[in-house]
Protein backbone atom coordinates (compact mmCIF):
# COMPACT_ATOMS: atom_id res chain seq x y z
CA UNK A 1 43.56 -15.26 7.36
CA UNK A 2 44.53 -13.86 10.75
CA UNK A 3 46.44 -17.02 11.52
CA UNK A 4 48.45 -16.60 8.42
CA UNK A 5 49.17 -12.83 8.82
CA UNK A 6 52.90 -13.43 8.80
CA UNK A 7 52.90 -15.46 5.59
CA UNK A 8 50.62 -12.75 4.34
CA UNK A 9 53.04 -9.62 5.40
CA UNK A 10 55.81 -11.67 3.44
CA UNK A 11 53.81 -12.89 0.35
CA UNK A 12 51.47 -9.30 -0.55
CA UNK A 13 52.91 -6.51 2.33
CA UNK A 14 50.94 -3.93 0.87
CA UNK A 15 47.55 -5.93 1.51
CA UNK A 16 48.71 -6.85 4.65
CA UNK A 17 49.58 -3.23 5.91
CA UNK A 18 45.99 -2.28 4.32
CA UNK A 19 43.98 -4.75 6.03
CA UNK A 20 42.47 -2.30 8.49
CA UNK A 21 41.46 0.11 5.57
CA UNK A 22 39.62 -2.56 3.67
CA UNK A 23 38.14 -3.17 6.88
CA UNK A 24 36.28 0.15 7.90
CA UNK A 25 36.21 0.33 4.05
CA UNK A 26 33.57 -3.02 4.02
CA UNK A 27 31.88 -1.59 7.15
CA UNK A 28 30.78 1.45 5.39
CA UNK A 29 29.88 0.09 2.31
CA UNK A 30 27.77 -1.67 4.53
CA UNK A 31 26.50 1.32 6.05
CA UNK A 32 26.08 3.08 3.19
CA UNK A 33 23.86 0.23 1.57
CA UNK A 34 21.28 0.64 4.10
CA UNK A 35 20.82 4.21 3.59
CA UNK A 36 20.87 4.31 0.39
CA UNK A 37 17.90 1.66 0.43
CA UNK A 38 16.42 3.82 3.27
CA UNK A 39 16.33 6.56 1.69
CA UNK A 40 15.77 5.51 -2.33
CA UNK A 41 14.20 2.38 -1.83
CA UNK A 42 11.53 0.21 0.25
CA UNK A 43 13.45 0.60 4.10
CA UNK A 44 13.27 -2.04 6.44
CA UNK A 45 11.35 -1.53 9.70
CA UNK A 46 13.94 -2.15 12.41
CA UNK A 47 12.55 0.09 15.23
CA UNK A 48 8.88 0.59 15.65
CA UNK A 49 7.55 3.70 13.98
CA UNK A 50 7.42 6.86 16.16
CA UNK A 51 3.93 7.39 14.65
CA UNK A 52 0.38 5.92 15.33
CA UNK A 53 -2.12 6.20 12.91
CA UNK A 54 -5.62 5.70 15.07
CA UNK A 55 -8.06 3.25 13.28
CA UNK A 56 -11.31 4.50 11.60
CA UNK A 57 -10.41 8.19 11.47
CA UNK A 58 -9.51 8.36 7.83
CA UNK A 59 -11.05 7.85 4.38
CA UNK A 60 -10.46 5.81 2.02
CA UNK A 61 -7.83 7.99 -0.26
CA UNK A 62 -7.65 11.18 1.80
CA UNK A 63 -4.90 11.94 4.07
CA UNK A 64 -4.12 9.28 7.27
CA UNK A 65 -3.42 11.40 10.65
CA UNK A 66 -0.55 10.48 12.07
CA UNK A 67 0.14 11.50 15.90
CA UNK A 68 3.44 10.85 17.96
CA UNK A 69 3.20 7.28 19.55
CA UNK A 70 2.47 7.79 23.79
CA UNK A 71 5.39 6.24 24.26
CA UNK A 72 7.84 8.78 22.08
CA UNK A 73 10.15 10.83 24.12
CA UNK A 74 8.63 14.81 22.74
CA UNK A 75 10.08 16.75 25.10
CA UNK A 76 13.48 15.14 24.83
CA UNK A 77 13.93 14.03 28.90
CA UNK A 78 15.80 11.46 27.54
CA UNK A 79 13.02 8.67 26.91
CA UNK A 80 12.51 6.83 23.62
CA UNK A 81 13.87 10.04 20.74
CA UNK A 82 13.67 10.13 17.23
CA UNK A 83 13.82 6.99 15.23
CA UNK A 84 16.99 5.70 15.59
CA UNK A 85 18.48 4.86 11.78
CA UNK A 86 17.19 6.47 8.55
CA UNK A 87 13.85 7.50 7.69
CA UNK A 88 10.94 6.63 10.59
CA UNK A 89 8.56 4.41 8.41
CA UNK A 90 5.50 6.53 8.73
CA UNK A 91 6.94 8.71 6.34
CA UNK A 92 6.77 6.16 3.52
CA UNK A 93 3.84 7.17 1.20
CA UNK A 94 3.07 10.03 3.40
CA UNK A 95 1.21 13.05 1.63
CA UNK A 96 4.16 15.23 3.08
CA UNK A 97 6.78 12.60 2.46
CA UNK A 98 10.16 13.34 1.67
CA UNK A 99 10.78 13.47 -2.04
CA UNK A 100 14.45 12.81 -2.90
């Protein structure tokens, strides 16, 4: 379609002058989709959690410990931060977890 732009600002100018619009308009659709499934939904995993939870330290239906991963940036000196998109999985079925 970019090869034809001039037959297309001829033929339908008002889609042509739009095209940028329905652009960014696609792109956060796009966006949007993936927090929406993020947040309401099973997420996907992109980035490694942020939490570890250690082997053998919890029961069988009680509560899981989570502690921050050695490698997670806590004091912010500009390391590995906060997960970077949405909601870190460790939350996911988390006795605190967030309830939308």
């Amino acid at each position: 379609a970019v090869w034809k732009a001039d037959d297309l600002k001829h033929t339908i100018p008002d889609l042509y002058y739009a095209r940028y619009i329905l652009l960014m308009m696609g792109i956060f659709a796009v966006y949007v989709g993936f927090l929406y499934n993020d947040f309401f939904s099973i997420g996907f995993n992109f980035f490694t959690s942020r939490w570890v939870a250690h082997e053998g330290e919890h029961v069988p239906g009680g509560v899981i410990p989570y502690t921050p991963a050695p490698w997670f940036d806590t004091l912010n000196e500009g390391g590995t931060g906060p997960y970077p998109f949405g909601v870190d999985p460790a939350w996911h079925g988390a006795q605190n977890e967030l309830v939308y």
